[in-house]
Protein backbone atom coordinates (compact mmCIF):
# COMPACT_ATOMS: atom_id res chain seq x y z
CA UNK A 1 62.96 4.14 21.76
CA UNK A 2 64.92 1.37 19.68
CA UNK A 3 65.88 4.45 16.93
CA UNK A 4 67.32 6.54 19.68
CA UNK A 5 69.89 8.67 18.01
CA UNK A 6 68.79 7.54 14.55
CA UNK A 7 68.06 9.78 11.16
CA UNK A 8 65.40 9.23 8.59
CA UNK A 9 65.00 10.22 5.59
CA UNK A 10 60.90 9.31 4.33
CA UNK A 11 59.91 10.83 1.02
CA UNK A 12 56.18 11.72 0.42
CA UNK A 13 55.84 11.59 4.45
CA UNK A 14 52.99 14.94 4.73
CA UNK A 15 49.93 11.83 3.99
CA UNK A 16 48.58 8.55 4.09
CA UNK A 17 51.00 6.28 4.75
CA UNK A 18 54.66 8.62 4.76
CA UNK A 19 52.54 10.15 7.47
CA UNK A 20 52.02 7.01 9.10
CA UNK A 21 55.82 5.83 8.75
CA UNK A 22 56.88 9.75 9.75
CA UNK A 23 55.13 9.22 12.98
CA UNK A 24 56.39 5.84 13.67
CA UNK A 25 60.02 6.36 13.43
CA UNK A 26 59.49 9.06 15.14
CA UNK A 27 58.07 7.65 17.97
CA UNK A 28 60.97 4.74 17.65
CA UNK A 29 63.22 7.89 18.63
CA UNK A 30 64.39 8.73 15.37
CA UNK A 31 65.16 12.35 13.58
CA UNK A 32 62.92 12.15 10.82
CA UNK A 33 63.15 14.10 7.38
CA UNK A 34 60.81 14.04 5.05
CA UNK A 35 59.45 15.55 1.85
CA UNK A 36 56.39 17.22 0.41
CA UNK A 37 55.22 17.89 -2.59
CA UNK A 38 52.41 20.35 -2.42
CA UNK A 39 50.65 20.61 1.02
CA UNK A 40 53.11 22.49 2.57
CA UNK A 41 50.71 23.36 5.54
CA UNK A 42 50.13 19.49 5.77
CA UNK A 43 53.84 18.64 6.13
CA UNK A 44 54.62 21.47 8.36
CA UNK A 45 51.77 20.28 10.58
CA UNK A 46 52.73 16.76 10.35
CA UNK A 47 56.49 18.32 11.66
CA UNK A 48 54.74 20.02 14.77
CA UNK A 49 52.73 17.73 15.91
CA UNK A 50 56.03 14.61 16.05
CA UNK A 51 58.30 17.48 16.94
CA UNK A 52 61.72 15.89 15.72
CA UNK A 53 61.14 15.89 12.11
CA UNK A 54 61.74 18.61 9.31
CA UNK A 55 59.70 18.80 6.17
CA UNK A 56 61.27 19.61 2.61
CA UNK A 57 59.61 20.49 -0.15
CA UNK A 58 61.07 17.91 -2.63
CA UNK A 59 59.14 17.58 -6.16
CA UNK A 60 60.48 13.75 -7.65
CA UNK A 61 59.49 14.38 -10.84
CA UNK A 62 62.84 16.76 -10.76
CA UNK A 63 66.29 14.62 -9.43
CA UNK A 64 67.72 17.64 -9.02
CA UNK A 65 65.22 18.17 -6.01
CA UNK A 66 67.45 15.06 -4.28
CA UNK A 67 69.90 17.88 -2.52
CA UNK A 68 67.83 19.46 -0.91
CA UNK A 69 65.80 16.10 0.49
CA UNK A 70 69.26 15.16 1.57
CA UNK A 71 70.85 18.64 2.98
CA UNK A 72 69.54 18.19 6.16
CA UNK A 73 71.46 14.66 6.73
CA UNK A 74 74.91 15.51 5.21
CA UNK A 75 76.37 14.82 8.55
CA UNK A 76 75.15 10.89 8.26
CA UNK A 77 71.87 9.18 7.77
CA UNK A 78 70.93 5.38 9.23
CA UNK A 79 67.22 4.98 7.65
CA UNK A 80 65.80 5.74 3.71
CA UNK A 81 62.40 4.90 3.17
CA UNK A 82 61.21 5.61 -0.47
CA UNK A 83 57.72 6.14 -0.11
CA UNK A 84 56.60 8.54 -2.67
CA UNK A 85 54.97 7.88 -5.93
CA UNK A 86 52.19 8.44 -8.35
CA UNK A 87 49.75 6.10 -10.57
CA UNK A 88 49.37 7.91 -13.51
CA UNK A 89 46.63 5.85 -14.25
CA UNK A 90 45.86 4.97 -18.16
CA UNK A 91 45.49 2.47 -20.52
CA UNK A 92 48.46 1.09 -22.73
CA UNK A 93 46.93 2.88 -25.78
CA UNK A 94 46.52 5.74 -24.04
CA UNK A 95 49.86 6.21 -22.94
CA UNK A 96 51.78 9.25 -24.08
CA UNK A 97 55.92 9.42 -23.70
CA UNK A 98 55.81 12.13 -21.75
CA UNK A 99 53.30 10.39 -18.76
CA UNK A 100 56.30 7.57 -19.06
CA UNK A 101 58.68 9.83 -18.22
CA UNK A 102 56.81 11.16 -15.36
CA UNK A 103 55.73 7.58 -13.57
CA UNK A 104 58.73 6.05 -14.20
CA UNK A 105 60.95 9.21 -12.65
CA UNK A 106 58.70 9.84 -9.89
CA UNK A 107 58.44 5.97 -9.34
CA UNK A 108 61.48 4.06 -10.25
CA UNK A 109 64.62 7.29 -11.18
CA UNK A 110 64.27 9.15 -8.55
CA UNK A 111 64.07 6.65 -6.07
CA UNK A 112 67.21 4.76 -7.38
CA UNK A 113 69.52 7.74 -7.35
CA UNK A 114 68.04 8.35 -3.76
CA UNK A 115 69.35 5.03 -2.48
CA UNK A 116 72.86 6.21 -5.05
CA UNK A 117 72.53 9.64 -2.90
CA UNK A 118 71.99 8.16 0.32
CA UNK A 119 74.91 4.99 -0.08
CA UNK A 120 77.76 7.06 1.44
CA UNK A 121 76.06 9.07 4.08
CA UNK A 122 74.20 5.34 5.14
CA UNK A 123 76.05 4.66 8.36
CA UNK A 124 76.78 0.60 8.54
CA UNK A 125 74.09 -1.23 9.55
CA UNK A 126 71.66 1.03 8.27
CA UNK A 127 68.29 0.40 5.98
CA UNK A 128 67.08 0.68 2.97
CA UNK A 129 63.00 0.55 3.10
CA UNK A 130 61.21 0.88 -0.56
CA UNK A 131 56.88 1.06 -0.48
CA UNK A 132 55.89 -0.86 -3.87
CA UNK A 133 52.84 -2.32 -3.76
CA UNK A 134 50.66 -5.62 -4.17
CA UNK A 135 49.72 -4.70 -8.00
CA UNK A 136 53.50 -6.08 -9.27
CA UNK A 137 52.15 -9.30 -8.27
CA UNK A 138 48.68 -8.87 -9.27
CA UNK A 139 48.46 -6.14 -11.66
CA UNK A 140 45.08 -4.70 -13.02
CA UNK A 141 43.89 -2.71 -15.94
CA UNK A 142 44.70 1.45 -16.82
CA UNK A 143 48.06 0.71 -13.99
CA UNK A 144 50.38 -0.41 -16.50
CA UNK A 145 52.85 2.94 -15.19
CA UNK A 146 52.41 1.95 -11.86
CA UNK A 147 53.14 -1.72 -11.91
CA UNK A 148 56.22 -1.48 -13.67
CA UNK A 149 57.75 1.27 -12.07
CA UNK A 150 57.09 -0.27 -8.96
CA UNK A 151 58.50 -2.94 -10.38
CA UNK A 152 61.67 -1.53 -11.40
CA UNK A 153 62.04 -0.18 -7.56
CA UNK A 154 61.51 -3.55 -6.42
CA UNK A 155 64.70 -4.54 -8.68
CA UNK A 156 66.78 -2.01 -7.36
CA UNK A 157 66.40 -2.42 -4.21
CA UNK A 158 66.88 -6.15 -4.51
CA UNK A 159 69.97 -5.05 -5.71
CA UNK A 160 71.09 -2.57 -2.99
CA UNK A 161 70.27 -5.35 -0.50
CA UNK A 162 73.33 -7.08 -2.48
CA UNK A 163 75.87 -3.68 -2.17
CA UNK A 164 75.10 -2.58 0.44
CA UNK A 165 75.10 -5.47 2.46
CA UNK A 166 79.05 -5.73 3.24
CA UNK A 167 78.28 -2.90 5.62
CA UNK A 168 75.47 -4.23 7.45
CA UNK A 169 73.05 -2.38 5.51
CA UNK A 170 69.51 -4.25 4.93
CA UNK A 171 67.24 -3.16 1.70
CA UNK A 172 63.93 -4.88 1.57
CA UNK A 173 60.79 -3.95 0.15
CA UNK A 174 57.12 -3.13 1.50
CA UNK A 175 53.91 -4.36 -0.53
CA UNK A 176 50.57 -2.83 0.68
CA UNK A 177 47.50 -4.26 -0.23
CA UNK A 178 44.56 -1.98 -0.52
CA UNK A 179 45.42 0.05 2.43
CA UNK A 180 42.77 2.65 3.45
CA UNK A 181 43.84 5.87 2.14
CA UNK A 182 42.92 9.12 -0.16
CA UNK A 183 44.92 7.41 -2.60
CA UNK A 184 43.07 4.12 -2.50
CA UNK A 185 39.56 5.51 -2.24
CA UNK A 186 40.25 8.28 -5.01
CA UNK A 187 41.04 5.22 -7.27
CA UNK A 188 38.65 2.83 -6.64
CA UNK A 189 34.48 2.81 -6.18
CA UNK A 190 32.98 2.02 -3.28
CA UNK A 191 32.06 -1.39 -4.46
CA UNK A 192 35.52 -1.94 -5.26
CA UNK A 193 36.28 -1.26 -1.76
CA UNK A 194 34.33 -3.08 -0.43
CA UNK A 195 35.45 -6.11 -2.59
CA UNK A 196 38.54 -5.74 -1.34
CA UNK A 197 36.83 -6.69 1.94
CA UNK A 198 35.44 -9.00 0.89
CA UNK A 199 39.18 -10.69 -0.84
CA UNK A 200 40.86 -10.06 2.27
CA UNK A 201 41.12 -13.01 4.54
CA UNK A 202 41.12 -10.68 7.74
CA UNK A 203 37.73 -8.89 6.67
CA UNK A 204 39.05 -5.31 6.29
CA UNK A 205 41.22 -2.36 4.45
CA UNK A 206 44.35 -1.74 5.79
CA UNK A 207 45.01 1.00 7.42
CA UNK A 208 48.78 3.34 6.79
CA UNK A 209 49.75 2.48 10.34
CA UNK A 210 49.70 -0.99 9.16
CA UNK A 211 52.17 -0.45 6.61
CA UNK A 212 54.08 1.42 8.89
CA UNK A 213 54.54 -1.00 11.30
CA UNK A 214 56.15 -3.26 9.00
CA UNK A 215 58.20 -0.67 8.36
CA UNK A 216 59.31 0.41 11.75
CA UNK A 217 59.93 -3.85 12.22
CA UNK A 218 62.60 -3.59 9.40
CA UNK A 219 64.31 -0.24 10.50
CA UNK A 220 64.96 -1.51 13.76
CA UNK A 221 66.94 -3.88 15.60
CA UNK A 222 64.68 -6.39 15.19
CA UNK A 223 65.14 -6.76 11.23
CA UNK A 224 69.16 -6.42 11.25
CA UNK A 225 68.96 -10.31 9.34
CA UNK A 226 66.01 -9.51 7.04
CA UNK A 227 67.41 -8.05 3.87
CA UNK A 228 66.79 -8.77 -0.16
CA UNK A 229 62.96 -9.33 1.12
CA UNK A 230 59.39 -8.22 -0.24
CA UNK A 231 57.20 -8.39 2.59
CA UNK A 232 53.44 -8.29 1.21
CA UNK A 233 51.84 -6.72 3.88
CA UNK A 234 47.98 -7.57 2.62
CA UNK A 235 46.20 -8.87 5.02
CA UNK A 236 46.24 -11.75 3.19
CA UNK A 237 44.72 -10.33 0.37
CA UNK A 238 44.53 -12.76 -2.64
CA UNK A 239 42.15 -12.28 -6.07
């Protein structure tokens, strides 16, 4: 239980890997608060079955949506983990202003004024956690939304990891590789899958618990001196 007496705050935490994270705080000994977007009989199942966590219904393509994610922590908060996001997938030409508006807020804005949101409840020597993933280093075709809003997060948290740090409080970044979720497999054929494989130097997808492992590594004790980092967590995963 090394996040006895802890609070969380995981955003898109009712599937794939949020679930994954949800549970493993939670089973660190954290309180655990996360958000939903639309399964709200997902996220309130999710809440019963860990028992100390709360789901809120917290859209990101509306900022305004950040008081009620963080209403249930005004009385301090240790751990953020942005999770949630979106791939808006299309090609450059196909791009239309307002599907910019609604990667890069769901992706990059709403995330940032998160970490601004969560800054003064943070208690020292808290985290900062942000889920980008393995396409800012290799990007692909029709994800030109999703690579550089992920990038963007990236930046910001680098950044935070440079604030924040005076009061103990680490920011790094996660980087999934083609993890094995509804996400993945409603964006990719099954050949592509199984390329993936085939790329992956440990012969497999990974899986959300995976990803939240990594992230349960940097929320606890054990990653008080890791801060400022982007840990690819890939399996090794190279193209």
């Amino acid at each position: 239980m090394t996040l006895a007496g802890k609070t969380a705050v995981v955003t898109g935490g009712s599937r794939g890997i949020g679930a994954a994270i949800v549970r493993r705080l939670a089973a660190d000994g954290a309180r655990v608060v996360f958000s939903f977007r639309d399964d709200k009989a997902a996220a309130e199942a999710l809440a019963g079955e860990v028992g100390n966590a709360v789901a809120v219904r917290a859209d990101q393509e509306d900022p305004a949506n950040l008081d009620a994610l963080f209403a249930p922590v005004a009385d301090g908060l240790d751990i953020l983990v942005n999770n949630a996001a979106i791939i808006g997938p299309a090609a450059i030409t196909e791009i239309t202003p307002e599907l910019f508006d609604t990667v890069m807020t769901v992706n990059a804005k709403f995330p940032l004024l998160a970490m601004g949101r969560a800054a003064p409840l943070l208690r020292d020597g808290g985290r900062v956690i942000s889920i980008s993933t393995l396409n800012t280093a290799v990007p692909g075709p029709g994800i030109a939304l999703y690579c550089a809003s992920k990038a963007a997060l990236e930046e910001f948290t680098r950044v935070a990891a440079l604030e924040f740090g005076p009061r103990g409080v680490t920011a790094n970044i996660v980087s999934p590789g083609a993890t094995d979720t509804e996400l993945l497999r409603g964006a990719n054929s099954p050949e592509e899958l199984q390329q993936a494989k085939a790329l992956t130097p440990l012969g497999r997808l990974g899986t959300p618990e995976d990803i939240a492992d990594v992230v349960g590594f940097l929320a606890g004790p054990d990653g008080r001196w890791v801060t400022g980092q982007n840990i690819q967590a890939t399996g090794g995963l190279a193209f």
